[in-house]
N, C-alpha and C. Protein backbone atom coordinates (compact mmCIF):
# COMPACT_ATOMS: atom_id res chain seq x y z
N UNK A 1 -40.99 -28.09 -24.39
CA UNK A 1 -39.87 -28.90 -23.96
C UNK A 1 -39.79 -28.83 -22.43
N UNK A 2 -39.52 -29.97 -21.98
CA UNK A 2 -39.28 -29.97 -20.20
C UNK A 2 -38.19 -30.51 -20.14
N UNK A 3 -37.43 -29.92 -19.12
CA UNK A 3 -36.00 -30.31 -18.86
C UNK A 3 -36.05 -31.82 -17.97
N UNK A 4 -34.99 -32.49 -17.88
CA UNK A 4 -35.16 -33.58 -17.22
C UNK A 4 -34.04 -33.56 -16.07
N UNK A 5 -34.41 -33.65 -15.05
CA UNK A 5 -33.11 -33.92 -13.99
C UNK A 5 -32.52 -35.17 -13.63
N UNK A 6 -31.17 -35.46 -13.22
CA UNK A 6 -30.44 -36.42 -13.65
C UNK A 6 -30.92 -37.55 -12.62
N UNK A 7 -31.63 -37.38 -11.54
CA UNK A 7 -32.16 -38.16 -10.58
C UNK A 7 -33.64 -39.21 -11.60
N UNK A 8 -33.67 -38.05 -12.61
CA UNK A 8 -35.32 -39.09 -13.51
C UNK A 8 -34.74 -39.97 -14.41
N UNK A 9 -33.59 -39.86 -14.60
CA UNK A 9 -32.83 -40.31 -15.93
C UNK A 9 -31.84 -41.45 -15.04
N UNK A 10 -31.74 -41.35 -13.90
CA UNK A 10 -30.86 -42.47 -13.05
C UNK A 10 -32.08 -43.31 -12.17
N UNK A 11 -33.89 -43.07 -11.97
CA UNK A 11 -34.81 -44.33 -12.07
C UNK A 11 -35.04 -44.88 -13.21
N UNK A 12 -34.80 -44.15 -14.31
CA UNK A 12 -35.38 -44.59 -15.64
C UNK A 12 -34.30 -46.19 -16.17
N UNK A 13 -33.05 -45.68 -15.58
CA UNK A 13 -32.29 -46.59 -15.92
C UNK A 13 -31.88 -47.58 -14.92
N UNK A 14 -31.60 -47.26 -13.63
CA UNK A 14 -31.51 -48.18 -12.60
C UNK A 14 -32.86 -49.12 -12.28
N UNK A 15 -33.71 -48.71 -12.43
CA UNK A 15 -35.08 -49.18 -12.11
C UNK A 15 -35.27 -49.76 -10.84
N UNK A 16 -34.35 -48.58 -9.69
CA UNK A 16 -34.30 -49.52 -8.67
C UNK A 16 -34.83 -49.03 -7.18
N UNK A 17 -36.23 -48.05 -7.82
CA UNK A 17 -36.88 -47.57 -7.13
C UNK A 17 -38.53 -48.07 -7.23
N UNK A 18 -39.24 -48.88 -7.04
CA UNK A 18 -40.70 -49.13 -7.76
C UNK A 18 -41.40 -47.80 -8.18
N UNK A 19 -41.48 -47.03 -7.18
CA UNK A 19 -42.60 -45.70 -7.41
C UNK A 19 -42.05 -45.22 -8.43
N UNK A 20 -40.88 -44.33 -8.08
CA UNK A 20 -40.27 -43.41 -8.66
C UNK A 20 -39.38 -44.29 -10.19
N UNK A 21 -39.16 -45.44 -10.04
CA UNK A 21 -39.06 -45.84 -11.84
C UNK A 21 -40.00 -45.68 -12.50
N UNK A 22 -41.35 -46.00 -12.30
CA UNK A 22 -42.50 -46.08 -12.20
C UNK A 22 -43.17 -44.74 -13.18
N UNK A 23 -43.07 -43.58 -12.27
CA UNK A 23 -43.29 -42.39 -12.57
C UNK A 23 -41.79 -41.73 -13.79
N UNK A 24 -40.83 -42.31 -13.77
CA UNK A 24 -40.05 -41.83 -14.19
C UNK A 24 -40.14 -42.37 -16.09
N UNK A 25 -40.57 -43.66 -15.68
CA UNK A 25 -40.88 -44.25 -17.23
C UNK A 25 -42.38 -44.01 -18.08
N UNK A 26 -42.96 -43.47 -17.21
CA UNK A 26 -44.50 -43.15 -17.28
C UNK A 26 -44.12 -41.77 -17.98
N UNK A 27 -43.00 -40.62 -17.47
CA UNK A 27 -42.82 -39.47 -17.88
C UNK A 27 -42.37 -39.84 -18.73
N UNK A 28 -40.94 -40.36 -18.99
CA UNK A 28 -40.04 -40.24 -20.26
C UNK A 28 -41.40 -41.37 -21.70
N UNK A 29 -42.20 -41.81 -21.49
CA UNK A 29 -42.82 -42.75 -22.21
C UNK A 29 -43.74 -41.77 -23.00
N UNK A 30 -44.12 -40.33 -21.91
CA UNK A 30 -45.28 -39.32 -22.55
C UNK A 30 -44.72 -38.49 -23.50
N UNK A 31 -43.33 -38.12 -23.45
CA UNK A 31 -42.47 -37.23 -24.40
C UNK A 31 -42.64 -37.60 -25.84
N UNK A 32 -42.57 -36.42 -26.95
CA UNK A 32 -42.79 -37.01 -28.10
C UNK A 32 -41.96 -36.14 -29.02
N UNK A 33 -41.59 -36.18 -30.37
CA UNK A 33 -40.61 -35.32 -31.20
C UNK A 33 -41.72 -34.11 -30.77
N UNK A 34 -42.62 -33.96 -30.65
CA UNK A 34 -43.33 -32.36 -30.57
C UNK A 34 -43.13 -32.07 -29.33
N UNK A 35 -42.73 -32.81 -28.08
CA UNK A 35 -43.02 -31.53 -26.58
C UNK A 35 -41.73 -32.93 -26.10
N UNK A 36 -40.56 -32.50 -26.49
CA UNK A 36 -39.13 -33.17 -26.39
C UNK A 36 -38.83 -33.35 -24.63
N UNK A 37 -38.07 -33.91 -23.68
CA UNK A 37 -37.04 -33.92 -23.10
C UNK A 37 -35.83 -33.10 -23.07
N UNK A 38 -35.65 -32.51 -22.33
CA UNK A 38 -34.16 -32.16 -22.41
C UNK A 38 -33.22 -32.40 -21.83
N UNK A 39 -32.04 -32.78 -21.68
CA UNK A 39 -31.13 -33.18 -20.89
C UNK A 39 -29.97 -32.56 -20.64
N UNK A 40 -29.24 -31.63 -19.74
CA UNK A 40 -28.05 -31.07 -19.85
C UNK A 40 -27.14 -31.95 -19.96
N UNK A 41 -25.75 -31.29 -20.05
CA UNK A 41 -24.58 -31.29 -20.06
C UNK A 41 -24.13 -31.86 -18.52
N UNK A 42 -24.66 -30.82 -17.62
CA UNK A 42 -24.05 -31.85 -15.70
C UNK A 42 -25.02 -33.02 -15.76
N UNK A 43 -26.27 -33.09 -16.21
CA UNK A 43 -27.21 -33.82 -15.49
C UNK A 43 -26.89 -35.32 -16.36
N UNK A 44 -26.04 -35.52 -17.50
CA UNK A 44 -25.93 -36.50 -18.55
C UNK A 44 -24.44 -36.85 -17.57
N UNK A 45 -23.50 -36.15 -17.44
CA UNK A 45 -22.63 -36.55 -16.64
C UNK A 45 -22.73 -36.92 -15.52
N UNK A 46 -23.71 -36.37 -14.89
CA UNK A 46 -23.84 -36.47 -13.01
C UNK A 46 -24.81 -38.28 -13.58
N UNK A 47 -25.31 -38.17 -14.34
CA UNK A 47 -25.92 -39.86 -14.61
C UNK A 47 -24.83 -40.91 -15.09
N UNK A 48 -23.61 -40.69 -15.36
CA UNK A 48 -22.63 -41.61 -15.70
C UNK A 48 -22.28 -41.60 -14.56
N UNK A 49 -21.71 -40.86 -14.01
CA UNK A 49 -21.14 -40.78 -12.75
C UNK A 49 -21.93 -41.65 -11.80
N UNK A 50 -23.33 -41.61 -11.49
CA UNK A 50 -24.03 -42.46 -10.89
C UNK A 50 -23.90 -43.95 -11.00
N UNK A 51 -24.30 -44.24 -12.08
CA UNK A 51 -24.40 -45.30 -12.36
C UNK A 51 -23.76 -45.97 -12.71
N UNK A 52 -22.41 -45.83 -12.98
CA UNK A 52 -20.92 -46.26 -12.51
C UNK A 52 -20.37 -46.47 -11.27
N UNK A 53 -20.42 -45.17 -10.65
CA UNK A 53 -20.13 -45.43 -9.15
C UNK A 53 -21.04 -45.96 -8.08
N UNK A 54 -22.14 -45.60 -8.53
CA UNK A 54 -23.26 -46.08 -7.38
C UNK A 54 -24.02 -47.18 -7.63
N UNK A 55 -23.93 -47.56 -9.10
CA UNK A 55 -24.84 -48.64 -8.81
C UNK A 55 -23.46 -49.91 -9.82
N UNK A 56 -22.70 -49.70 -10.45
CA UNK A 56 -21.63 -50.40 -10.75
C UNK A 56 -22.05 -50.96 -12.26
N UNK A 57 -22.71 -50.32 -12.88
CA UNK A 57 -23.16 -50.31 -14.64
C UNK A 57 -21.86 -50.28 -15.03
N UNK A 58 -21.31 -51.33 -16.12
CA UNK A 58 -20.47 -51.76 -16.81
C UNK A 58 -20.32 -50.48 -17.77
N UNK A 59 -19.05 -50.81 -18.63
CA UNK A 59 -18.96 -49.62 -19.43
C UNK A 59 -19.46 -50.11 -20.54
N UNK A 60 -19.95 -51.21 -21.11
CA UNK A 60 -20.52 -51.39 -21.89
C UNK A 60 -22.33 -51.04 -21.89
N UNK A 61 -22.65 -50.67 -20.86
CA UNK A 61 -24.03 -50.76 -20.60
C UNK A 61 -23.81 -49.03 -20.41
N UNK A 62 -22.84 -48.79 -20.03
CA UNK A 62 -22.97 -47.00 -20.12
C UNK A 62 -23.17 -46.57 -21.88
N UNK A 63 -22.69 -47.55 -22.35
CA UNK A 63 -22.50 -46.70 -23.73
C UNK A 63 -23.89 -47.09 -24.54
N UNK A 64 -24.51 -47.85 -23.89
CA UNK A 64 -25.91 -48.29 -24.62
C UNK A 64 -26.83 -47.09 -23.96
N UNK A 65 -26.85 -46.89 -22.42
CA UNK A 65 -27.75 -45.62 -21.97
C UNK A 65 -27.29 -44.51 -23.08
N UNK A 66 -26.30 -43.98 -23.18
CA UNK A 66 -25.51 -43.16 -23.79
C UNK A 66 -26.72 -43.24 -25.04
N UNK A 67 -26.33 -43.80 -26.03
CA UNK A 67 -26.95 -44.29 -27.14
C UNK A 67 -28.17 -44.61 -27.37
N UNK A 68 -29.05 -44.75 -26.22
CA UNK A 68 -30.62 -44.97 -26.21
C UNK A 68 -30.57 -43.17 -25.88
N UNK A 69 -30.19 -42.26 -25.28
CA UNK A 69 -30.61 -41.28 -25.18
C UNK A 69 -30.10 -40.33 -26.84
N UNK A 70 -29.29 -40.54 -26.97
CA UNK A 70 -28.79 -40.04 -28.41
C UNK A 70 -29.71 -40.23 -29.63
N UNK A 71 -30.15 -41.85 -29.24
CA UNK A 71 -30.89 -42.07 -30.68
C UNK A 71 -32.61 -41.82 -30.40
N UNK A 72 -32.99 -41.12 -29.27
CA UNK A 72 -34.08 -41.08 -28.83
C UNK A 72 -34.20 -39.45 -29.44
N UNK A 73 -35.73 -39.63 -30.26
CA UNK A 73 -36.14 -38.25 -31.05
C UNK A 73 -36.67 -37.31 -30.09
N UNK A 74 -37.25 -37.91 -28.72
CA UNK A 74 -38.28 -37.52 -28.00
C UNK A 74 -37.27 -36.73 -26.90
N UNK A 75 -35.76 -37.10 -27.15
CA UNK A 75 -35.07 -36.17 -25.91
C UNK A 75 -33.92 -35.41 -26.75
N UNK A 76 -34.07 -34.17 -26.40
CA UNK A 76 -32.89 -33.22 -26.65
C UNK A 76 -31.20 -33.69 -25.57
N UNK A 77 -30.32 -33.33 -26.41
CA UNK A 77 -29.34 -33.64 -25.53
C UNK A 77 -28.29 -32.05 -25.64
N UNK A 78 -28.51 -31.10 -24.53
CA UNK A 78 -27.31 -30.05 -24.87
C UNK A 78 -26.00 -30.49 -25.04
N UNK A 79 -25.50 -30.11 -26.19
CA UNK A 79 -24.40 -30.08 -26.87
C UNK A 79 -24.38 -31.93 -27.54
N UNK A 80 -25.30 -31.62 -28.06
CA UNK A 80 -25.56 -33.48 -28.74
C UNK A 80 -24.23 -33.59 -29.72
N UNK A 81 -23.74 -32.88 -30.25
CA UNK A 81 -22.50 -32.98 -31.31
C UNK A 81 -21.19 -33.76 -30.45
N UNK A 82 -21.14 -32.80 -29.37
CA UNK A 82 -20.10 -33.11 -28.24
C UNK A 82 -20.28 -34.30 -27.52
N UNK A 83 -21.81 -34.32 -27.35
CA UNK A 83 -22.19 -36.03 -26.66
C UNK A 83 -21.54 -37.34 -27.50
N UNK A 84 -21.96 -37.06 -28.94
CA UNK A 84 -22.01 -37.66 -29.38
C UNK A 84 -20.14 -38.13 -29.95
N UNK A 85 -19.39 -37.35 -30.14
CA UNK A 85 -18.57 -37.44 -30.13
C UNK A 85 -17.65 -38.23 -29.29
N UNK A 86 -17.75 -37.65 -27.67
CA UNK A 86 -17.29 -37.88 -26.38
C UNK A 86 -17.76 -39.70 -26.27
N UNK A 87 -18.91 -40.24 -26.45
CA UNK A 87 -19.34 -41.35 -26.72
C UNK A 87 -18.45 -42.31 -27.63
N UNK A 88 -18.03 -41.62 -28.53
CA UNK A 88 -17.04 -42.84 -29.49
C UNK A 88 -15.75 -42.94 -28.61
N UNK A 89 -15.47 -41.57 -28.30
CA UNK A 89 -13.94 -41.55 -27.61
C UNK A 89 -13.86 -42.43 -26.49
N UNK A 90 -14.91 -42.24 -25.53
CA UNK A 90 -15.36 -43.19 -24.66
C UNK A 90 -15.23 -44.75 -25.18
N UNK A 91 -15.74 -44.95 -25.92
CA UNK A 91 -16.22 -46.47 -26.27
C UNK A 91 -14.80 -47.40 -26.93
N UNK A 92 -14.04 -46.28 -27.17
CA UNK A 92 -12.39 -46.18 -27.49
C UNK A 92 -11.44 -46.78 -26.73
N UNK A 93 -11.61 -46.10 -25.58
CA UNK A 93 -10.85 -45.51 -25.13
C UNK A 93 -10.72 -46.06 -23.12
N UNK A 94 -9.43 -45.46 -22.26
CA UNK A 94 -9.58 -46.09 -20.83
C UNK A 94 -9.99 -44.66 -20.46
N UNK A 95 -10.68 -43.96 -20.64
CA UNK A 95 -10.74 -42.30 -20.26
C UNK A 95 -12.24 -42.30 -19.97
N UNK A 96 -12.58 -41.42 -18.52
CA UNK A 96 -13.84 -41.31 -18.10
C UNK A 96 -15.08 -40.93 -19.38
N UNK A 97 -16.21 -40.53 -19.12
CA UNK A 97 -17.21 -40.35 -19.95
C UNK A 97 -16.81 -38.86 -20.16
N UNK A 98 -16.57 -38.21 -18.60
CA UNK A 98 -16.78 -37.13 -18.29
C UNK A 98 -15.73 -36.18 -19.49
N UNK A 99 -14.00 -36.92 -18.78
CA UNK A 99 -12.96 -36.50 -19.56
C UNK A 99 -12.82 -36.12 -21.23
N UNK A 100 -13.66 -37.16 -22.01
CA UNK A 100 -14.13 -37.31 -23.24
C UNK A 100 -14.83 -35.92 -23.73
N UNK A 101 -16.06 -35.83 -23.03
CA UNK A 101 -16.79 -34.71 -22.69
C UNK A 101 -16.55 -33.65 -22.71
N UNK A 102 -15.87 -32.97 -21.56
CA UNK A 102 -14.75 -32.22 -21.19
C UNK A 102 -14.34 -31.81 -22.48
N UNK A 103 -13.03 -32.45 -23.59
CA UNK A 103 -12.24 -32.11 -24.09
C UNK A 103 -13.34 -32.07 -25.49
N UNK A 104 -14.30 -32.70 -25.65
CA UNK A 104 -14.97 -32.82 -27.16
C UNK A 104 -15.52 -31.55 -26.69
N UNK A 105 -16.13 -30.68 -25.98
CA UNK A 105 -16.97 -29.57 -25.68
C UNK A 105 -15.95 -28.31 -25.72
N UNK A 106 -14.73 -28.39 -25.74
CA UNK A 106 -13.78 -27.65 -25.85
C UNK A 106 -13.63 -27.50 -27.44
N UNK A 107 -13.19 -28.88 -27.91
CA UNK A 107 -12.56 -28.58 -29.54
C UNK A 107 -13.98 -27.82 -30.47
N UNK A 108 -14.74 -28.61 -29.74
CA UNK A 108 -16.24 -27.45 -30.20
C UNK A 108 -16.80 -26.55 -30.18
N UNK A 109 -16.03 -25.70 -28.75
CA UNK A 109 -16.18 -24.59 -28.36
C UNK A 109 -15.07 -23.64 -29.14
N UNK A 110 -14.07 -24.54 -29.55
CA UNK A 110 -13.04 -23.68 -30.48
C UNK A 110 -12.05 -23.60 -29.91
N UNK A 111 -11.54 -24.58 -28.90
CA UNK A 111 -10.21 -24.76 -28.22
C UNK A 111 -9.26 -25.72 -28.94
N UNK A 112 -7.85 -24.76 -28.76
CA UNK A 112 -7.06 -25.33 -29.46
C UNK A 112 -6.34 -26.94 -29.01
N UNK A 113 -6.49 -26.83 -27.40
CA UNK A 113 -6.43 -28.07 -26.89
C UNK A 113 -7.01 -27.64 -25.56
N UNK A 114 -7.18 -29.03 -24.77
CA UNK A 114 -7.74 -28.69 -23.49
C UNK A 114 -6.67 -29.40 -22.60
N UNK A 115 -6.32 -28.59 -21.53
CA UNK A 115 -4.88 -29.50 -21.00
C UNK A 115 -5.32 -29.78 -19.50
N UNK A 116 -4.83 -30.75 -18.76
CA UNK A 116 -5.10 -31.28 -17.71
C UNK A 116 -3.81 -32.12 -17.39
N UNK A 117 -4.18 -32.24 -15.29
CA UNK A 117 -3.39 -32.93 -14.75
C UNK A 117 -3.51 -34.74 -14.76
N UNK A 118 -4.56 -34.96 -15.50
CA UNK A 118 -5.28 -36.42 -15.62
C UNK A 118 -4.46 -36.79 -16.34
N UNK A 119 -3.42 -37.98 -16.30
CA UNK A 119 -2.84 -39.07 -17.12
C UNK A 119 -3.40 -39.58 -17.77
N UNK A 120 -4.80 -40.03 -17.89
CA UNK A 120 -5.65 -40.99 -18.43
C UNK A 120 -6.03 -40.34 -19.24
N UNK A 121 -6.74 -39.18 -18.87
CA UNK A 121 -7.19 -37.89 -20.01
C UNK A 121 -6.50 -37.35 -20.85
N UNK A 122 -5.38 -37.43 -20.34
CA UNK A 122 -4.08 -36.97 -21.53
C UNK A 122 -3.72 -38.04 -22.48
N UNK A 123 -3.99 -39.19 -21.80
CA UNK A 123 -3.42 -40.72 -22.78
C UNK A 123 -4.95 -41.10 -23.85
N UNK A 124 -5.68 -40.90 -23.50
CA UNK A 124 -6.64 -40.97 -24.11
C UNK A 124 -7.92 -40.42 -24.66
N UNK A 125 -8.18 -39.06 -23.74
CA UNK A 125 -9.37 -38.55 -24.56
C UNK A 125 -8.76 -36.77 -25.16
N UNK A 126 -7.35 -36.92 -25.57
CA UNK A 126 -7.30 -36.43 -26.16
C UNK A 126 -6.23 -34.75 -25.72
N UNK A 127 -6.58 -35.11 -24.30
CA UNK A 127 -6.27 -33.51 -23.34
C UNK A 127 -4.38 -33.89 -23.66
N UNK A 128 -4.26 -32.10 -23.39
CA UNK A 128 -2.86 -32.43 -23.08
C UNK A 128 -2.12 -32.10 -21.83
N UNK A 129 -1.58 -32.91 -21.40
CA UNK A 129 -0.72 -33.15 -19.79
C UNK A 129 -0.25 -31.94 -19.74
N UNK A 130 -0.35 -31.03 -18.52
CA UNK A 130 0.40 -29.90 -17.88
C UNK A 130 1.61 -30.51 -17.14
């Protein structure tokens, strides 16, 4: 398994580098269910975050990256239960990817709630307002 950093996973999807998409789809294309991808937890967030803020990917097109990496055999996702979860809440919901995230990685971790100063996070992915 080789880990993937969130810079390979933001040419893979922006494609808005020639070389480096290039090399980035050439890598993710060699991965297979036997010698997987892996993807953390910051590096899956630090890629929403990107490509929302930096390159202005719709939230409908976040939830398809989302979902091409989920339904992809060839990449591991840490805490895929929580991804996967955080993804519906998301697709729900007016609440960041991150916020979703956040609070699904908690109730999974065995938290009774996860509380925050975020209005949005509290109105929708679930947190409760301090």
């Amino acid at each position: 398994m080789t880990g993937i950093d969130t810079n390979i996973l933001v040419r893979f999807f922006a494609q808005d580098d020639p070389d480096q998409s290039h090399r980035a789809d050439e890598f993710l294309q060699s991965l297979s269910p036997e010698d997987q991808g892996f993807v953390s937890l910051v590096s899956l967030a630090e890629l929403i975050w990107v490509l929302r803020r930096r390159y202005g990917v719709s939230k409908s097109q976040l939830i398809q990256c989302l979902r091409h990496l989920l339904d992809s055999p060839e990449v591991v996702l840490e805490g895929q239960a929580a991804v996967a979860q955080a993804l519906q809440r998301f697709a729900n919901a007016k609440s960041d990817f991150a916020d979703c995230l956040i609070e699904r990685s908690g109730h999974l971790g065995g938290c009774r709630e996860t509380v925050t100063f975020d209005v949005n996070a509290s109105s929708f992915s679930g947190m409760r307002l301090l």
